[in-house]
Protein backbone atom coordinates (compact mmCIF):
# COMPACT_ATOMS: atom_id res chain seq x y z
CA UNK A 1 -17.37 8.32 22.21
CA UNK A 2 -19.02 5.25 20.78
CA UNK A 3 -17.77 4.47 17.63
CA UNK A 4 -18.28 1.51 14.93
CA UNK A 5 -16.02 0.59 12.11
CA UNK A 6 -17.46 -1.27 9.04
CA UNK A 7 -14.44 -3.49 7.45
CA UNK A 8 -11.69 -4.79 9.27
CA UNK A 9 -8.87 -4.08 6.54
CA UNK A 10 -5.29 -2.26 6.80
CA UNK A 11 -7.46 1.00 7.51
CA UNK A 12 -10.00 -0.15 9.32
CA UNK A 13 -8.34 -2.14 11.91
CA UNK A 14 -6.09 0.62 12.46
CA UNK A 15 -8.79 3.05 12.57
CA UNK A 16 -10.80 1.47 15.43
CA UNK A 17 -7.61 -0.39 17.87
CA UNK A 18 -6.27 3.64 17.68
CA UNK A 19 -9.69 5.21 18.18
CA UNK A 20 -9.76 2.53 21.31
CA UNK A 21 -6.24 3.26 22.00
CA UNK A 22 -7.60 6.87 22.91
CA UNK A 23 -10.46 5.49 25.05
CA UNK A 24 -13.27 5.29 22.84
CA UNK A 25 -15.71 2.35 22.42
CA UNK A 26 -15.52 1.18 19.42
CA UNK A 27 -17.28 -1.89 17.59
CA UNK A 28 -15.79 -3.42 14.32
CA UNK A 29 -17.95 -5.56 12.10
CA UNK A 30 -16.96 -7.40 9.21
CA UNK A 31 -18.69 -9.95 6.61
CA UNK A 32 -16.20 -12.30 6.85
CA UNK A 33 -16.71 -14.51 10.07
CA UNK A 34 -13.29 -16.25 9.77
CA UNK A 35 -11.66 -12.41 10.42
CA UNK A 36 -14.04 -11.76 13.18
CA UNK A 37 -13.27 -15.09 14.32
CA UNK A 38 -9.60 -14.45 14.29
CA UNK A 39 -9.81 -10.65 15.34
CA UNK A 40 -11.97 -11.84 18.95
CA UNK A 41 -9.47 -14.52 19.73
CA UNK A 42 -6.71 -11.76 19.86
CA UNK A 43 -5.42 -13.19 16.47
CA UNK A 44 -3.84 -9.62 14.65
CA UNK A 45 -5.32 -10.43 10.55
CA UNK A 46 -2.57 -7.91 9.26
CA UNK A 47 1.05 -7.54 10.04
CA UNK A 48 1.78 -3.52 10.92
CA UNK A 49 4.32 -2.23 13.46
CA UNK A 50 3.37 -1.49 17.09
CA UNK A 51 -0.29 -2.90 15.86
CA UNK A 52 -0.43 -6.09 18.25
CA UNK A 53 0.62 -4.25 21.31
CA UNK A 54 -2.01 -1.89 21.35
CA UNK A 55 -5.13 -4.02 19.85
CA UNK A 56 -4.24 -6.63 22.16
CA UNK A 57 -4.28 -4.03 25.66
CA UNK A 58 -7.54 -2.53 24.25
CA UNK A 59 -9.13 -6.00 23.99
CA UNK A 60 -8.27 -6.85 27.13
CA UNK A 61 -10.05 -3.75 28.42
CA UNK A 62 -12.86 -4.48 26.14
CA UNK A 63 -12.39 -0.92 24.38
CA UNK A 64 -13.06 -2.84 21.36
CA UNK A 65 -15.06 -6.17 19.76
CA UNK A 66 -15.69 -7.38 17.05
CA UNK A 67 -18.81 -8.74 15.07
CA UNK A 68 -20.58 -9.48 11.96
CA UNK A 69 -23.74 -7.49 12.93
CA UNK A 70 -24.11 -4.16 10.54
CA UNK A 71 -26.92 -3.36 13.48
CA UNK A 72 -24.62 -3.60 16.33
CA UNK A 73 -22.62 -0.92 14.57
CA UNK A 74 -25.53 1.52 13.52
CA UNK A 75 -26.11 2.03 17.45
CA UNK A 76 -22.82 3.84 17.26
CA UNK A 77 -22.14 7.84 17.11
CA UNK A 78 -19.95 7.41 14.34
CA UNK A 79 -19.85 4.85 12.09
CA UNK A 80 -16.82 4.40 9.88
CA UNK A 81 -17.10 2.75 6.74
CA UNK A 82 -13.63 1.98 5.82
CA UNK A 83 -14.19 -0.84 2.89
CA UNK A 84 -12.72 -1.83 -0.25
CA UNK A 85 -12.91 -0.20 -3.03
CA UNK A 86 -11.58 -1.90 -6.22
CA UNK A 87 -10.89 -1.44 -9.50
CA UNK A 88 -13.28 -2.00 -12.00
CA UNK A 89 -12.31 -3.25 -15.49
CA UNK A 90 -12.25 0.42 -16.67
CA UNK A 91 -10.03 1.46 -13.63
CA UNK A 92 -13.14 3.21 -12.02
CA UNK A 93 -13.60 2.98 -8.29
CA UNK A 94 -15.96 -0.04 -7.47
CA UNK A 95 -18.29 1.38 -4.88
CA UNK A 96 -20.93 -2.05 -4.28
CA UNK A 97 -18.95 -2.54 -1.11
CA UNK A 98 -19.81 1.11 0.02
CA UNK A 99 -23.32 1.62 -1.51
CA UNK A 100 -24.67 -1.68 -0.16
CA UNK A 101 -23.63 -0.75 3.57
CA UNK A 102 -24.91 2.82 3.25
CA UNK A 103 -28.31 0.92 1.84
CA UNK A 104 -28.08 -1.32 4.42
CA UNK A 105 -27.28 1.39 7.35
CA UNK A 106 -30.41 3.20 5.72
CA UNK A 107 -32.66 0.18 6.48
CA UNK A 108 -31.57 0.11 10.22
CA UNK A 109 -31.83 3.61 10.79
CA UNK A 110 -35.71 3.01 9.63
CA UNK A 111 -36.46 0.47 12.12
CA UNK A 112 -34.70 2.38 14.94
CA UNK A 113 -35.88 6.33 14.01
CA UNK A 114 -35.30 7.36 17.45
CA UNK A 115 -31.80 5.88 17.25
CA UNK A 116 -30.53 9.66 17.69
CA UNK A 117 -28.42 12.07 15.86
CA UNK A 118 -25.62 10.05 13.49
CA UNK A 119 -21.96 10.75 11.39
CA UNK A 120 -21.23 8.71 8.45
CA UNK A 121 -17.76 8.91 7.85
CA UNK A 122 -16.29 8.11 4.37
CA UNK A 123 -12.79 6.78 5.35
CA UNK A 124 -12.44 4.66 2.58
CA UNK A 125 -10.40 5.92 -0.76
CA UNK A 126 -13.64 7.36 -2.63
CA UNK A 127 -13.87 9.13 -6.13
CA UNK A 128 -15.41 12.58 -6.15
CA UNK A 129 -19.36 12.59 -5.42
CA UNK A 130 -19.49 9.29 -3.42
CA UNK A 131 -20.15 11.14 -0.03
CA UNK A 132 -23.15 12.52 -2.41
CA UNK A 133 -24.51 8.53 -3.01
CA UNK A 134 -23.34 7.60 0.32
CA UNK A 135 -25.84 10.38 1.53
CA UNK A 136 -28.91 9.51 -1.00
CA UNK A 137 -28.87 5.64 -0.59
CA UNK A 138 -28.86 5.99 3.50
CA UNK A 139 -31.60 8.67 3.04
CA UNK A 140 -33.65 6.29 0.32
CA UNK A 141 -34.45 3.71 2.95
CA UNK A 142 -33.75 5.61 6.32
CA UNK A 143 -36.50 7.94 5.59
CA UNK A 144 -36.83 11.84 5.17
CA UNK A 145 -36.81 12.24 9.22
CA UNK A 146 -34.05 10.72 10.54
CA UNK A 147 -31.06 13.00 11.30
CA UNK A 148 -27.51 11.88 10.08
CA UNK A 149 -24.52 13.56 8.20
CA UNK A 150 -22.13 11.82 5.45
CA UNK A 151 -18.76 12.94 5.90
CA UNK A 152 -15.46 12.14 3.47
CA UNK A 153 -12.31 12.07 6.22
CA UNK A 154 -9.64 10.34 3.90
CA UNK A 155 -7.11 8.43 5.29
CA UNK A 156 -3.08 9.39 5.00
CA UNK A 157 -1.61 6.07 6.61
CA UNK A 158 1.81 4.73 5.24
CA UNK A 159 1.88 0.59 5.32
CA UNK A 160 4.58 0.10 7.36
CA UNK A 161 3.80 3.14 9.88
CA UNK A 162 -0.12 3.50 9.83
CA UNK A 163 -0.13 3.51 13.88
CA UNK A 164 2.28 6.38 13.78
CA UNK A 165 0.15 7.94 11.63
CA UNK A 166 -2.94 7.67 13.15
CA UNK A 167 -2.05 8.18 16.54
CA UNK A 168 0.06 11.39 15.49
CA UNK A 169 -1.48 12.72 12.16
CA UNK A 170 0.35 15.11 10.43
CA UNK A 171 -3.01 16.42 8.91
CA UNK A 172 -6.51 15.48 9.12
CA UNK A 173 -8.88 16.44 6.45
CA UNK A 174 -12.94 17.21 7.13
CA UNK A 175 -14.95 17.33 4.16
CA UNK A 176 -18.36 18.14 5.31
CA UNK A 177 -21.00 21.60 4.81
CA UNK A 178 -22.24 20.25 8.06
CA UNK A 179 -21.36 22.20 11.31
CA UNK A 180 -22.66 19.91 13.42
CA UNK A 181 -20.32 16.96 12.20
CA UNK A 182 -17.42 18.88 11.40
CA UNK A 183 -17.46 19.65 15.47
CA UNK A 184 -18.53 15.88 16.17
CA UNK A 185 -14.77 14.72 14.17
CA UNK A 186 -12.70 17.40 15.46
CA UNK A 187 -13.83 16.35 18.71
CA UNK A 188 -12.98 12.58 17.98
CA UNK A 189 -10.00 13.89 16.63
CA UNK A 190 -8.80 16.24 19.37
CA UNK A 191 -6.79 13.42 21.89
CA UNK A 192 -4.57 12.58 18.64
CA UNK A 193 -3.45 16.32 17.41
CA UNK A 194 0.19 16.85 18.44
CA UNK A 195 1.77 20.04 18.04
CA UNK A 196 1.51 21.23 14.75
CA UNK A 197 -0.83 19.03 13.34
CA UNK A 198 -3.20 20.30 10.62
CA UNK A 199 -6.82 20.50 11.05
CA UNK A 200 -8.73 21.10 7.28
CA UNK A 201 -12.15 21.63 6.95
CA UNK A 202 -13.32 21.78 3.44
CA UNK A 203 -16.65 20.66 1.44
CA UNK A 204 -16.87 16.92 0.73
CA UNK A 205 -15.67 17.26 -2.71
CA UNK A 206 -12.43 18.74 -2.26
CA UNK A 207 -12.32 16.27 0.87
CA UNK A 208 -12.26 13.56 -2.10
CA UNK A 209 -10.24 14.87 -4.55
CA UNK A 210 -7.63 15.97 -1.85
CA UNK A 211 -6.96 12.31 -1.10
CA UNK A 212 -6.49 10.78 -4.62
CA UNK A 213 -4.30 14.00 -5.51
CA UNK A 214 -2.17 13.40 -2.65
CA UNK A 215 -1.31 9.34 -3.88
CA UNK A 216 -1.36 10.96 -7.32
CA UNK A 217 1.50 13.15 -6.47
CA UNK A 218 3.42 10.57 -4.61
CA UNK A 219 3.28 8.00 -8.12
CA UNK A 220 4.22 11.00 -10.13
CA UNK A 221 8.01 11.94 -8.08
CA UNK A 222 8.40 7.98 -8.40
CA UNK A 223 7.60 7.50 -11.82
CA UNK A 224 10.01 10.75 -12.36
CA UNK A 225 12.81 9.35 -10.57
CA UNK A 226 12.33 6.01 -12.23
CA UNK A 227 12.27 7.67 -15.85
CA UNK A 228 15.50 10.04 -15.03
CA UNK A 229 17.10 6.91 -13.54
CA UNK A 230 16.26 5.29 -17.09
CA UNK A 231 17.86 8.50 -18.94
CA UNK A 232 21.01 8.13 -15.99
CA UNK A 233 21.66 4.54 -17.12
CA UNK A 234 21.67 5.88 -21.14
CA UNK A 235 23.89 8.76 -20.59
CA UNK A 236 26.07 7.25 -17.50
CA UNK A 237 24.96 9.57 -14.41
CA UNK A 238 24.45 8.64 -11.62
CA UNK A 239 20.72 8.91 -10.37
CA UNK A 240 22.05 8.73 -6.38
CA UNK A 241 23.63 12.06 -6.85
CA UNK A 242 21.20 13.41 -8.71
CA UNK A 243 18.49 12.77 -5.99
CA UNK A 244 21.05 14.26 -3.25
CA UNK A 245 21.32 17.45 -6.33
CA UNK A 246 17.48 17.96 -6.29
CA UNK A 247 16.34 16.45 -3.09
CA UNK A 248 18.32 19.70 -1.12
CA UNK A 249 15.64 22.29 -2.66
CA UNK A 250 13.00 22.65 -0.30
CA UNK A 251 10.47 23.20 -2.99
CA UNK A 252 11.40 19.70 -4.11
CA UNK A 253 11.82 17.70 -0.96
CA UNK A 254 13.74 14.34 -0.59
CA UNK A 255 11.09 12.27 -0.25
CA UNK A 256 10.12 9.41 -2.56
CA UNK A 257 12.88 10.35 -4.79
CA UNK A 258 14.15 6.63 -4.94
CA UNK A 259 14.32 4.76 -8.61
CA UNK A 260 13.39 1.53 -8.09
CA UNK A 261 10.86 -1.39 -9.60
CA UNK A 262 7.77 0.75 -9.53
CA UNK A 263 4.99 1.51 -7.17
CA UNK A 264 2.51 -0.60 -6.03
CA UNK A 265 0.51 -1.58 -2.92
CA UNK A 266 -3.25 -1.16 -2.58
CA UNK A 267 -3.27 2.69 -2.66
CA UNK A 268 -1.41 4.06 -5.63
CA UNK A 269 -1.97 1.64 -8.32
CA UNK A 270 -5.58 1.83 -8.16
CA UNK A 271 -5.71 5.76 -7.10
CA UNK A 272 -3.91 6.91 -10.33
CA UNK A 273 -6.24 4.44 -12.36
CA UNK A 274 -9.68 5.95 -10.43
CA UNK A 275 -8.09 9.34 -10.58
CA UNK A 276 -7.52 9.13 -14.68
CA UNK A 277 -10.90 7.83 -15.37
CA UNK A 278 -12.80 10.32 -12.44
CA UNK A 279 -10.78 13.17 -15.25
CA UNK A 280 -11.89 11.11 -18.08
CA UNK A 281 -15.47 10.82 -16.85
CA UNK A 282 -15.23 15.01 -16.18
CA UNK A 283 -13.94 16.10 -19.43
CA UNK A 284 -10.87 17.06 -18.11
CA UNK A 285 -7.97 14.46 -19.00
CA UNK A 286 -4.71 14.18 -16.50
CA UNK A 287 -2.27 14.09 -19.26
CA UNK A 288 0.83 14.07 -16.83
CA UNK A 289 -0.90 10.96 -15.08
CA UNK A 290 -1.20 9.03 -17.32
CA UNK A 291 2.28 9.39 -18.03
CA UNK A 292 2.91 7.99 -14.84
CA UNK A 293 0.73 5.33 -14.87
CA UNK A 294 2.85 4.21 -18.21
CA UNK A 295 6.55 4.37 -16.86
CA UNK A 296 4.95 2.25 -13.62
CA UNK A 297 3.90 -0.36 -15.86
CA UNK A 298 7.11 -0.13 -18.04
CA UNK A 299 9.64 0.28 -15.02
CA UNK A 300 9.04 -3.58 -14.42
CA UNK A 301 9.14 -4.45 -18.08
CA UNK A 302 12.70 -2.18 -18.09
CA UNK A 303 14.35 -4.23 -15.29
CA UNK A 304 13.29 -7.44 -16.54
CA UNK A 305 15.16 -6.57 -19.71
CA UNK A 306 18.04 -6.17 -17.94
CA UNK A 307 17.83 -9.77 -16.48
CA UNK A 308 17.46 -10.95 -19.72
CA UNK A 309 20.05 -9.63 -21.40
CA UNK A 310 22.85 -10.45 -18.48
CA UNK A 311 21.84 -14.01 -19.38
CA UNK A 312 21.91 -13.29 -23.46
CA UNK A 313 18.44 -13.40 -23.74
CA UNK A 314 17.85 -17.34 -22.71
CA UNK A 315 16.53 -17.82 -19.10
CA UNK A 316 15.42 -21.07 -19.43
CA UNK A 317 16.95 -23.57 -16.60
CA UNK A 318 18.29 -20.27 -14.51
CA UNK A 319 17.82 -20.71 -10.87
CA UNK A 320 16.73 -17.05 -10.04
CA UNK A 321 16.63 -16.75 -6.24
CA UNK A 322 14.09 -13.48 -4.98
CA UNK A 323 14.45 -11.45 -1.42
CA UNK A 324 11.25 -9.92 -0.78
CA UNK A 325 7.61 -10.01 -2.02
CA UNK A 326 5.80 -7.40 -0.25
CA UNK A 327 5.76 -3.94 -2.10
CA UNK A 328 7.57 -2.20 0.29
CA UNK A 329 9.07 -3.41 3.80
CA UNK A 330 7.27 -3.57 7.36
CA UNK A 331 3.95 -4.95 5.57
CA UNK A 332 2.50 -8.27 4.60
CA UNK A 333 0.83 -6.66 1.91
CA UNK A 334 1.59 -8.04 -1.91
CA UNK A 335 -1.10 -6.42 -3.60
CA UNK A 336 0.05 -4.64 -7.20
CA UNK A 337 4.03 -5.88 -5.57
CA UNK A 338 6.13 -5.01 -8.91
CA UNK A 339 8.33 -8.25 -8.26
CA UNK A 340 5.30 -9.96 -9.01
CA UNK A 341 5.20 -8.87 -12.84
CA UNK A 342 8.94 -9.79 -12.85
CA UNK A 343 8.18 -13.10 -11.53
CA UNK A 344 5.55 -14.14 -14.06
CA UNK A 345 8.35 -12.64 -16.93
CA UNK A 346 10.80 -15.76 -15.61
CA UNK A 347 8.13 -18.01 -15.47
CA UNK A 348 7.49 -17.38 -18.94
CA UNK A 349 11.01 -17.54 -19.55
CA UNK A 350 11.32 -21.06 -18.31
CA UNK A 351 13.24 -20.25 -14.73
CA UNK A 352 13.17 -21.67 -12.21
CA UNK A 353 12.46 -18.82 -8.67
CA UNK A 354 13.20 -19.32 -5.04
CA UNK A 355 11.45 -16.47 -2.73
CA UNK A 356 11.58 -15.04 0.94
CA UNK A 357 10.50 -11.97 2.46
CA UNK A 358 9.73 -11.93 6.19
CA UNK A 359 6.35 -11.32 6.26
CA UNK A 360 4.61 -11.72 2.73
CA UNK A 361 5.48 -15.29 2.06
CA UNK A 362 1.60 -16.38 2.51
CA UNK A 363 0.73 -13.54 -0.49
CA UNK A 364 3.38 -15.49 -2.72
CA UNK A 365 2.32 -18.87 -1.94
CA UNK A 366 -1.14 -17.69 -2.92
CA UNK A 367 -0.83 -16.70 -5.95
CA UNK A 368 1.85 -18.84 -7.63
CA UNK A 369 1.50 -22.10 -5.65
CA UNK A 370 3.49 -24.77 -6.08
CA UNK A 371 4.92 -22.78 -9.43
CA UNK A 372 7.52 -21.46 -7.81
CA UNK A 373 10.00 -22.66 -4.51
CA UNK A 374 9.81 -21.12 -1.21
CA UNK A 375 13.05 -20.76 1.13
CA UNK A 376 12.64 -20.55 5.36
CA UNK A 377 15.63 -17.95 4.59
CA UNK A 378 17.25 -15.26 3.23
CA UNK A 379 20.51 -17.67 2.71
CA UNK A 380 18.06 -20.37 1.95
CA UNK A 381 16.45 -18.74 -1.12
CA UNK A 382 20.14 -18.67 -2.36
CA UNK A 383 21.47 -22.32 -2.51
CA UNK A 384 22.67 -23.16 -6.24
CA UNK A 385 21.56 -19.57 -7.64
CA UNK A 386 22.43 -17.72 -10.90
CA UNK A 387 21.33 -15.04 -9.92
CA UNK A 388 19.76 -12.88 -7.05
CA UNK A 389 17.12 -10.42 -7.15
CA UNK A 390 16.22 -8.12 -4.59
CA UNK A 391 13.03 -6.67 -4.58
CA UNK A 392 12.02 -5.09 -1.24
CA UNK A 393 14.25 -3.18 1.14
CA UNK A 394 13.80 -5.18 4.08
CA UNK A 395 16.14 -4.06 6.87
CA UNK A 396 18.08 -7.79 7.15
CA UNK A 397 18.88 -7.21 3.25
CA UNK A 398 20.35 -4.11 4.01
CA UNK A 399 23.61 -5.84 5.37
CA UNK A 400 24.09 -9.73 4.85
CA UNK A 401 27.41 -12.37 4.97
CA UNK A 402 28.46 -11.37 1.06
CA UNK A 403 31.28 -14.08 1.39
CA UNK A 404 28.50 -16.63 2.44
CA UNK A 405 26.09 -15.76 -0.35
CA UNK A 406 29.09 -16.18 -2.78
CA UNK A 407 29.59 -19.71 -1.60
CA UNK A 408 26.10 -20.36 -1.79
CA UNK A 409 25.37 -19.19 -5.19
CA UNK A 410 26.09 -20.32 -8.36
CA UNK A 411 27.27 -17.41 -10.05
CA UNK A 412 27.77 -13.98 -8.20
CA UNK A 413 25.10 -12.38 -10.17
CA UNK A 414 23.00 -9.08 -8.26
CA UNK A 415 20.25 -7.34 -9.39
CA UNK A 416 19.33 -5.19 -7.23
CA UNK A 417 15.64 -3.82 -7.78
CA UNK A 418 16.01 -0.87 -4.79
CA UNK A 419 19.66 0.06 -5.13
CA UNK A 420 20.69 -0.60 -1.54
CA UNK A 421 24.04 -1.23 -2.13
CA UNK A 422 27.18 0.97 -2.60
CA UNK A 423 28.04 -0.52 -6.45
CA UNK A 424 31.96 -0.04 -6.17
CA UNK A 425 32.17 -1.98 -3.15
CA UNK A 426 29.92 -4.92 -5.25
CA UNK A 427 32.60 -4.75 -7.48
CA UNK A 428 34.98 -5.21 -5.31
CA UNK A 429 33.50 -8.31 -3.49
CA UNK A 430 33.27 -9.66 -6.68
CA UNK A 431 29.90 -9.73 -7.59
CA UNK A 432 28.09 -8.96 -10.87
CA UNK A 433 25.87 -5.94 -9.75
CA UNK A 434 22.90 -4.57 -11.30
CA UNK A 435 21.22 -1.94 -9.80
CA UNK A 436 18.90 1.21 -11.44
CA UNK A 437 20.18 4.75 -12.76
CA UNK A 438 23.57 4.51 -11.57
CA UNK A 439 27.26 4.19 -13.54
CA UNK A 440 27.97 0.81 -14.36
CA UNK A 441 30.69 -1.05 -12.02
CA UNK A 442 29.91 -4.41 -12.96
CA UNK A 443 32.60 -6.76 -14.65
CA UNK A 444 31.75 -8.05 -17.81
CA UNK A 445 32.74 -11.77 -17.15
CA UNK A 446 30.54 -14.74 -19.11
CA UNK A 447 27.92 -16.25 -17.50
CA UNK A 448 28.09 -20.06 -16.92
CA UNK A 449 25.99 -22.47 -18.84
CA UNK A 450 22.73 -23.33 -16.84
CA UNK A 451 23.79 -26.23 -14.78
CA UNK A 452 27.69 -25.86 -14.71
């Protein structure tokens, strides 16, 4: 099938190098020419696992290409518009990106009427009704005689595991009234089903809503777990046990049960805040969201209280070193990353920050600059150190040299941001260990004077 793809982001990459993967030709246009630039050379724009491999064998084969030219992509069967879609200042979905492609699309269509039969898929993260203005805009300028459908087909991929994803959905979801492109996707959609994958066809409403109830639900078990944790802390449980406790109930699951320093990401963060005000707009407030929105933003607050205090409320001239940027591992992505709010707290404070992550270091440098210090290493970030925070759960965290990270730092001060380590065995290598909802093991020995 010929296929185009309209934005070249985490989504829409993926989208078209797995549609490709599968044997369709597919076309990906983008406004930025640097990306397209980068993309044709065989220059990956995104770090994602098993991503490279495939988009590079496709553009070998010329299954895919990539341009600037919105026309180039309206000669396609299905067009994909898989752009951003921001938050405004009142937490509403920005949808210029979207509406001025469908407009755009609409005045192509007119010049080439006899262009044939066409699917407009919404792929992007949408409120409810945008398949609706998707669908009027293209029809504005197309004209009342050329024949197209508007589809919402929300994405589920996980950063960090979008190919898996795509090329072996768990579920796809059809939103469309249309028979004729509800048959079109599931045909597209056919090479990638595996055994017990989940077909749903459902009006493009419920399409909408199903996606942003889906994050929704994710950011409320986390901001649960991270407000039990909280309680855990104040009444000395232990919030690992408790997850094992409630996890083992299949009604509950044991997935994103984790406490840790919030969510973020480009998904979640702006999903509850387009969610809240879609309810707002409707009459019909989310109560229980917005209680998760607030524990995410005080999660961060929460854990950089416990810095603070450690160091008796005076972080000026600390040497704070930082292990991961990203907002969760196996992604380059930094947008809404929770160790950034903690970050701008010591700034404030007057520390000093070393960072590494693997991947995201480019996202740090960005927005702090020269502000901050930036180590080639783990065991780099940690030369002369007060303290150590850990913020993502990168696998090469998971088990380093704790006798050469003692030498290197300062003072043997952890706090650990995705509880990753086994506290009692902290202890017992003799480090000062912070971590979130679990019984305190640290020893309560005084801190060193900055610069002693």
């Amino acid at each position: 099938m010929n296929v185009a793809i309209v934005g070249t982001g985490y989504v829409g990459l993926v989208t078209g190098v797995c549609l490709a993967e599968r044997g369709n030709e597919v076309h990906c246009v983008d406004s930025n020419p640097t990306i397209i630039e980068r993309l044709t050379r065989g220059e990956v724009t995104i770090f994602e696992p098993g991503l490279e491999e495939i988009y590079l064998r496709n553009l070998k084969k010329s299954r895919i290409g990539f341009s600037g030219d919105l026309e180039k992509a309206a000669r396609a069967e299905v067009i994909f518009l898989c752009l951003p879609t921001p938050p405004g200042e009142d937490g509403s979905a920005d949808l210029k990106y979207v509406l001025h492609v469908a407009a755009e699309l609409g005045k192509i269509f007119a010049r080439h009427n006899g262009a044939g039969y066409k699917v407009i898929v919404d792929k992007s993260t949408v409120p409810v009704g945008t398949s609706e203005k998707v669908r009027a805009e293209i029809r504005r300028h197309s004209g009342a005689a050329f024949e197209f459908d508007v589809v919402s087909n929300p994405e589920f991929l996980r950063e960090g595991f979008a190919v898996e994803d795509f090329l072996r959905p768990e579920r796809v979801v059809i939103g469309s009234n249309s028979d004729r492109a509800i048959l079109v996707l599931k045909d597209l959609y056919e090479p990638f089903l595996q055994p017990g994958s989940m077909v749903f066809v459902m009006d493009e409403k419920s399409a909408e809503v199903t996606k942003y109830a889906a994050n929704a639900f994710l950011a409320l078990k986390i901001s649960y777990m991270n407000d039990l944790a909280n309680f855990s802390d104040a009444v000395g449980a232990d919030i690992d046990k408790i997850r094992e406790g409630i996890g083992s109930d299949s009604r509950i699951g044991n997935k994103f049960l984790f406490p840790g320093l919030g969510y973020g990401g480009s998904c979640l963060p702006k999903d509850v805040k387009a969610l809240l005000r879609s309810a707002e707009d409707a009459g019909a407030p989310l109560t229980v969201l917005q209680a998760v929105e607030n524990i995410n933003q005080e999660q961060r607050k929460r854990f950089f209280g416990k810095m603070l205090n450690h160091f008796g409320g005076d972080l000026a001239g600390r040497q704070i070193a930082v292990w991961g940027i990203a907002f969760k591992p196996n992604t380059d992505d930094t947008r809404e990353a929770p160790v950034f709010h903690i970050i701008d707290e010591l700034l404030k404070a007057n520390a000093s920050v070393t960072v590494y992550d693997p991947e995201a270091m480019a996202g740090a440098r960005a927005r702090y600059g020269d502000r901050i210090r930036y180590a080639e290493s783990s065991y780099g970030a940690l030369q002369g150190a007060d303290a150590l925070l850990i913020a993502t759960e990168w696998n090469e965290f998971r088990k380093p040299d704790f006798g050469l990270m003692k030498n290197l730092m300062r003072q043997p001060v952890l706090f650990d941001g995705r509880n990753i380590y086994d506290p009692r065995k902290m202890k017992e290598r003799g480090f000062l260990y912070h971590s979130i909802g679990r019984k305190a093991y640290e020893t309560h020995a005084r801190t060193a004077e900055p610069g002693r």
